[in-house]
Protein backbone atom coordinates (compact mmCIF):
# COMPACT_ATOMS: atom_id res chain seq x y z
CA UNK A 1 0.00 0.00 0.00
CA UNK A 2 1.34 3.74 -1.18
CA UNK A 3 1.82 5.48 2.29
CA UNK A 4 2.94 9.07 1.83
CA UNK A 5 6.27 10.93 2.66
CA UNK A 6 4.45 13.67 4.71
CA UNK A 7 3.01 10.78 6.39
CA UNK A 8 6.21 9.17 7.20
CA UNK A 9 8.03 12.24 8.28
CA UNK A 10 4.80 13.47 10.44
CA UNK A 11 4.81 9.84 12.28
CA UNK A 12 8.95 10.03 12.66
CA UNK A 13 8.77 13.55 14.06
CA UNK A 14 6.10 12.72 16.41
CA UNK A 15 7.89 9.85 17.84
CA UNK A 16 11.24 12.18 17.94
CA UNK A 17 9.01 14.40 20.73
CA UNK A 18 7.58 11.56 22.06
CA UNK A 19 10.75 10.27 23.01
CA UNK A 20 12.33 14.09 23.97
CA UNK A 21 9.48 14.34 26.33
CA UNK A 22 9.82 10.27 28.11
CA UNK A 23 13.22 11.12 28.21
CA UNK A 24 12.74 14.74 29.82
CA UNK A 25 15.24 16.79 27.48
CA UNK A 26 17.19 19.05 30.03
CA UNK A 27 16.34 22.73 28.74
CA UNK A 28 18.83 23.71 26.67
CA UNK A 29 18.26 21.22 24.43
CA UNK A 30 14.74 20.80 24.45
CA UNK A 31 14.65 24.50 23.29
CA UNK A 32 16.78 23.49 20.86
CA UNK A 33 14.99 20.95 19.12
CA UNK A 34 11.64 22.63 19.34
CA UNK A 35 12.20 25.54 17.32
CA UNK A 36 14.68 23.48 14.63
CA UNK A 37 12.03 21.00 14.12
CA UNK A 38 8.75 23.85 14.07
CA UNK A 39 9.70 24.83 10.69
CA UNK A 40 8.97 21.06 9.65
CA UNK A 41 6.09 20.45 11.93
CA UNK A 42 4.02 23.25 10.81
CA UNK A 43 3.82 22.68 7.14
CA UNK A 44 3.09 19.00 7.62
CA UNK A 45 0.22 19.72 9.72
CA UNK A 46 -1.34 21.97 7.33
CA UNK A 47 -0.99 19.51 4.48
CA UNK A 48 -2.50 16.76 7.00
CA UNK A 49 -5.18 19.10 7.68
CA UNK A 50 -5.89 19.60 3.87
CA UNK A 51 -6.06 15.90 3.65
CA UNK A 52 -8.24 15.21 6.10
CA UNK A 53 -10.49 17.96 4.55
CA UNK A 54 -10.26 16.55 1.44
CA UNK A 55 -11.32 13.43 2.79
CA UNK A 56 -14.34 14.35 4.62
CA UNK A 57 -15.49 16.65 1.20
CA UNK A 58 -15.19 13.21 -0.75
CA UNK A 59 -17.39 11.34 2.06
CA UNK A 60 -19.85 14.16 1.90
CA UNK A 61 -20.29 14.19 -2.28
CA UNK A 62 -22.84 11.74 -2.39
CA UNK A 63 -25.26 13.58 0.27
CA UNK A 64 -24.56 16.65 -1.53
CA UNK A 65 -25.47 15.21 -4.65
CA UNK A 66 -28.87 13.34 -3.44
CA UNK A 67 -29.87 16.71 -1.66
CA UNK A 68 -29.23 18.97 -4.67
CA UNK A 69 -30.73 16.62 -6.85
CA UNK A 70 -34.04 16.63 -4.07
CA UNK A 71 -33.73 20.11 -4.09
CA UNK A 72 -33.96 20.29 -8.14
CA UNK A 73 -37.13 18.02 -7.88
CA UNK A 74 -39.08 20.22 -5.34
CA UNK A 75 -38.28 23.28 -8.23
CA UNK A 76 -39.89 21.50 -10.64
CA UNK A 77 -43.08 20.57 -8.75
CA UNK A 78 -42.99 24.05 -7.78
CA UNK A 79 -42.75 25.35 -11.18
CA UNK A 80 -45.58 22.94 -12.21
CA UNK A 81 -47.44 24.51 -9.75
CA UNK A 82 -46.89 27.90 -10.28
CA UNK A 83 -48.29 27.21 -14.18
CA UNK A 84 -51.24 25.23 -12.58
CA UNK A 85 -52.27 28.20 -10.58
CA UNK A 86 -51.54 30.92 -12.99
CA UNK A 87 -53.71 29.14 -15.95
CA UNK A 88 -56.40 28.85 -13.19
CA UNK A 89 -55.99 32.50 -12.10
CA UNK A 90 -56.18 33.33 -15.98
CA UNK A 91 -59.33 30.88 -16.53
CA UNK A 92 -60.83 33.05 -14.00
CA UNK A 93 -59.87 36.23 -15.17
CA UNK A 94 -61.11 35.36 -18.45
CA UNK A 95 -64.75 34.59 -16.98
CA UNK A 96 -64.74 37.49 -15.13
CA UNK A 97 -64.05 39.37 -17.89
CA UNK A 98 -66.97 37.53 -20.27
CA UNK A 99 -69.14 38.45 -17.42
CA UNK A 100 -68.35 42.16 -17.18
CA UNK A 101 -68.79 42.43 -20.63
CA UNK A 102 -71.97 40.80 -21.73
CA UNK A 103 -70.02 39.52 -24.67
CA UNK A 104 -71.94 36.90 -26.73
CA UNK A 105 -68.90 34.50 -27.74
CA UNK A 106 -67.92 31.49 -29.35
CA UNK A 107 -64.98 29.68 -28.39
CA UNK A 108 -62.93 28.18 -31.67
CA UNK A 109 -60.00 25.99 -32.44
CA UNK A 110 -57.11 27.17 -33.91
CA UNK A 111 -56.18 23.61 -36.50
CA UNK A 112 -54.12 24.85 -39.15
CA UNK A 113 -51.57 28.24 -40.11
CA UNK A 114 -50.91 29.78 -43.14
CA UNK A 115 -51.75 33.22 -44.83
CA UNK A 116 -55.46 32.47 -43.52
CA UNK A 117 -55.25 31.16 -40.28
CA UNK A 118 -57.96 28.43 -39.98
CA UNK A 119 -60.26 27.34 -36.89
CA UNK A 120 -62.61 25.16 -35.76
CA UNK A 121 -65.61 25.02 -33.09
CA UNK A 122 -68.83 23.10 -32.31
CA UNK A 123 -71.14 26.07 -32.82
CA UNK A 124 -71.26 27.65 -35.25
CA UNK A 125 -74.16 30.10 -34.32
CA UNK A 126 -74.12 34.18 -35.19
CA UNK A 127 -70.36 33.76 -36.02
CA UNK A 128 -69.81 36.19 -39.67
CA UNK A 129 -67.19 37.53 -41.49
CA UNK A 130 -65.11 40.54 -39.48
CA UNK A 131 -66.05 39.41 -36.69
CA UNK A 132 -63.25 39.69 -34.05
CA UNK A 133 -61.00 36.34 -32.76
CA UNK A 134 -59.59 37.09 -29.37
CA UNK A 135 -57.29 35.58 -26.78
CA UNK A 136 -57.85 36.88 -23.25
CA UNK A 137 -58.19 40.74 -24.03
CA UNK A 138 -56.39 40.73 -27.05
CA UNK A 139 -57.23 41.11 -30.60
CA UNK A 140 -55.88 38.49 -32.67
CA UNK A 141 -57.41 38.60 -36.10
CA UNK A 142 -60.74 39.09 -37.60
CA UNK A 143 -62.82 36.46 -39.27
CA UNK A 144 -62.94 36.26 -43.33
CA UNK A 145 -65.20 33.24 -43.81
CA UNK A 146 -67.41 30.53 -42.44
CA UNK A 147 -68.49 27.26 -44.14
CA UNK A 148 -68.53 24.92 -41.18
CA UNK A 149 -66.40 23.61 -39.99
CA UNK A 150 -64.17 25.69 -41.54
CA UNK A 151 -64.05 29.45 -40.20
CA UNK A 152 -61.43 31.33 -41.91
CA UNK A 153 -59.53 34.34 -40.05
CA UNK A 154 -57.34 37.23 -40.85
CA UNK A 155 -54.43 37.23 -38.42
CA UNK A 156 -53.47 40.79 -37.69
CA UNK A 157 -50.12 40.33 -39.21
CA UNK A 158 -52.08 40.56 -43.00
CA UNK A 159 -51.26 42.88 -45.67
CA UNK A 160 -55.45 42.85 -45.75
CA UNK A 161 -56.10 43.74 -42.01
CA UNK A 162 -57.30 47.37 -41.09
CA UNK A 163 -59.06 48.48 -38.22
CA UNK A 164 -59.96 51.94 -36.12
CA UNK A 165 -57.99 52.35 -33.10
CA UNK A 166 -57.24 54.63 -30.29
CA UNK A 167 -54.28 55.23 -28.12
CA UNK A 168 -54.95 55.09 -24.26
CA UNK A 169 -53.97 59.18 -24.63
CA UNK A 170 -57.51 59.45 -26.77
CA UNK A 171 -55.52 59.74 -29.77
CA UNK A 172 -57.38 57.88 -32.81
CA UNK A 173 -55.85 55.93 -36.41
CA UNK A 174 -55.61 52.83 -38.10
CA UNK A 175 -53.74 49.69 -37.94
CA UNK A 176 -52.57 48.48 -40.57
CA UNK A 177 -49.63 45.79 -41.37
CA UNK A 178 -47.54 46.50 -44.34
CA UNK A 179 -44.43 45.11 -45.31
CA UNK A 180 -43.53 43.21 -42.70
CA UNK A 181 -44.34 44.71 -39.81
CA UNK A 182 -47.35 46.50 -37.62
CA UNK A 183 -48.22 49.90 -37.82
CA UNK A 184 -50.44 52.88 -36.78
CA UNK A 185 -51.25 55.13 -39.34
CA UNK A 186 -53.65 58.41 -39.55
CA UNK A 187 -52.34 60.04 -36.29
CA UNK A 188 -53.02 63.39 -35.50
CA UNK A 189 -49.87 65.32 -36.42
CA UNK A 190 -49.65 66.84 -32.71
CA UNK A 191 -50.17 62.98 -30.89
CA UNK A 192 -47.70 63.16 -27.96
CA UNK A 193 -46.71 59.30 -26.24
CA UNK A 194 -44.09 57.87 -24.52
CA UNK A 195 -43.15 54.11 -26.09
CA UNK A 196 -44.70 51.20 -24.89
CA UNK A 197 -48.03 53.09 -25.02
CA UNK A 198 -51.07 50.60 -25.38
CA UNK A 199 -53.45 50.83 -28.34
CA UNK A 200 -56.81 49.52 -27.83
CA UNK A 201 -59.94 48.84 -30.44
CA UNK A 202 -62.66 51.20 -31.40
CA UNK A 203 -66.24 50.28 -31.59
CA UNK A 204 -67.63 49.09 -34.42
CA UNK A 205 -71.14 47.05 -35.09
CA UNK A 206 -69.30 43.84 -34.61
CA UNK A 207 -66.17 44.79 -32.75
CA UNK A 208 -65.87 45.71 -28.89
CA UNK A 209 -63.87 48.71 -27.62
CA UNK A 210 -60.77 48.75 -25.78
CA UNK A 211 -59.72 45.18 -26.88
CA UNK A 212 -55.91 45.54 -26.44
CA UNK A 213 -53.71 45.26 -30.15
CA UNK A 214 -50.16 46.16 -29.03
CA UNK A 215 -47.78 48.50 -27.54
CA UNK A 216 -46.09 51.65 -29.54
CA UNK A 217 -42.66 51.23 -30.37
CA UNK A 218 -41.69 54.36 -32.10
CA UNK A 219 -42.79 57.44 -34.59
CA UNK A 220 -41.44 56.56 -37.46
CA UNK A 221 -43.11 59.52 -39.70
CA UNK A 222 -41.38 62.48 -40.74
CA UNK A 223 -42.15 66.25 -38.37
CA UNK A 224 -43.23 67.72 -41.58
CA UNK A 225 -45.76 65.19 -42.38
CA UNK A 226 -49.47 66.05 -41.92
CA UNK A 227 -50.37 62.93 -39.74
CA UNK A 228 -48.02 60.60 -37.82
CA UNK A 229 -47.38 56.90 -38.00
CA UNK A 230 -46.06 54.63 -35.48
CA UNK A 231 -44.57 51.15 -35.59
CA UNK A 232 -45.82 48.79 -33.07
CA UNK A 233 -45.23 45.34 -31.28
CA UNK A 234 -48.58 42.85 -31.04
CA UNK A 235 -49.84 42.26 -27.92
CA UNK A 236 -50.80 38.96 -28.73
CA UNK A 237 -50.09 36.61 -32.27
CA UNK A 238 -52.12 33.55 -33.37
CA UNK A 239 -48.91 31.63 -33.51
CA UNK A 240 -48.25 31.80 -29.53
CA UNK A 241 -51.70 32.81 -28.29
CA UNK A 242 -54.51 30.38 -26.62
CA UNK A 243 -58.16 29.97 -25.50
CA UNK A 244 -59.36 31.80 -28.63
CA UNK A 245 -63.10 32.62 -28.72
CA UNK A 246 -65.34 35.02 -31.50
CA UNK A 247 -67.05 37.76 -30.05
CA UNK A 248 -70.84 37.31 -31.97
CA UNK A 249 -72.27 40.23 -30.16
CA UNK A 250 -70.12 43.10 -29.03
């Protein structure tokens, strides 16, 4: 067996004082040997001290794995959770929200994307074209056709969309999507926001007010031009959003 040389010389030194001390060193040379052999002594411990460290570290590796791998575990469930309640909490907001409203609705099934987005439901009752499709509070397209069960939307990110809306400063324009991105158009020329400002529906015969479509991101119209148009970010897109439901009856 491999027995180290700090080892060795620890155990020899030891027995040196062992002996010194049985054999009760007169003085002088007890003070002698004591501080030639401290020198020696002192860095031995310490590596016998890292050692034993060491050792007791290694022991203790497979607790600390087991614990953080418990501990990892009891995140997960907790994350799990957390979703479980929040998708409750929403469920209930979304209720609440029905109920405040009066809305007559429809809930639909988003089944396939593409330039129309296409859904599905099991009634098909008082749902017509431009109708709005919504996701919580959001505006998420506007519906184009229905020959059940097929029920064809616009998704707001269509070169086809257009719709009234008003910034939460009162402001009024359109939204439109051109190119490739969202955009208010039609402002006033003196509209005055600070980015991230929320832009909410008008009411129409078939489509609520205050149904949120996104968030300003900029001005992106010249100072000389008569009206001013903004790019913005969607609140909410087909393509991530869920529980979708057509508003029959605003």
């Amino acid at each position: 067996m491999f027995v180290s040389f700090s080892f060795v010389a620890t155990l020899f030194l030891s027995i040196l004082l062992t002996v010194g001390s049985f054999l009760n060193l007169t003085p002088p040379l007890n003070s002698l040997l004591f501080p030639l052999l401290s020198p020696l002594l002192q860095p031995l411990a310490a590596i016998k001290s890292g050692q034993t460290r060491l050792s007791h570290f290694i022991v203790s590796l497979p607790t600390v794995y087991s614990e953080n791998t418990k501990l990892k575990n009891e995140n997960t469930l907790l994350k799990i959770k957390v979703g479980q309640l929040t998708q409750a909490l929403d469920n209930q907001a979304l209720v609440a929200s029905l109920a405040r409203n009066r809305w007559s609705v429809r809930p639909v099934k988003l089944v396939g994307l593409g330039n129309l987005v296409i859904f599905t439901g099991q009634d098909f009752t008082g749902i017509e074209p431009g109708q709005p499709v919504v996701s919580g509070s959001s505006l998420v397209g506007l519906v184009k056709s229905v020959q059940a069960p097929i029920i064809k939307v616009i998704p707001l990110n269509h070169q086809e969309i257009k719709l009234a809306v008003a910034l939460e400063t009162g402001a009024q324009g359109d939204y439109v999507y051109k190119g490739s991105f969202p955009f208010i158009i039609n402002l006033p020329s003196d509209t005055a926001f600070n980015s991230k400002t929320t832009v909410f529906t008008l009411p129409t015969e078939q489509i609520p007010e205050n149904l949120v479509v996104g968030q300003i991101e900029k001005i992106v119209s010249g100072q000389t031009n008569p009206t001013k148009e903004a790019s913005l970010t969607l609140d909410q897109e087909i393509t991530s959003a869920t529980d979708f439901f057509i508003i029959t009856q605003p």
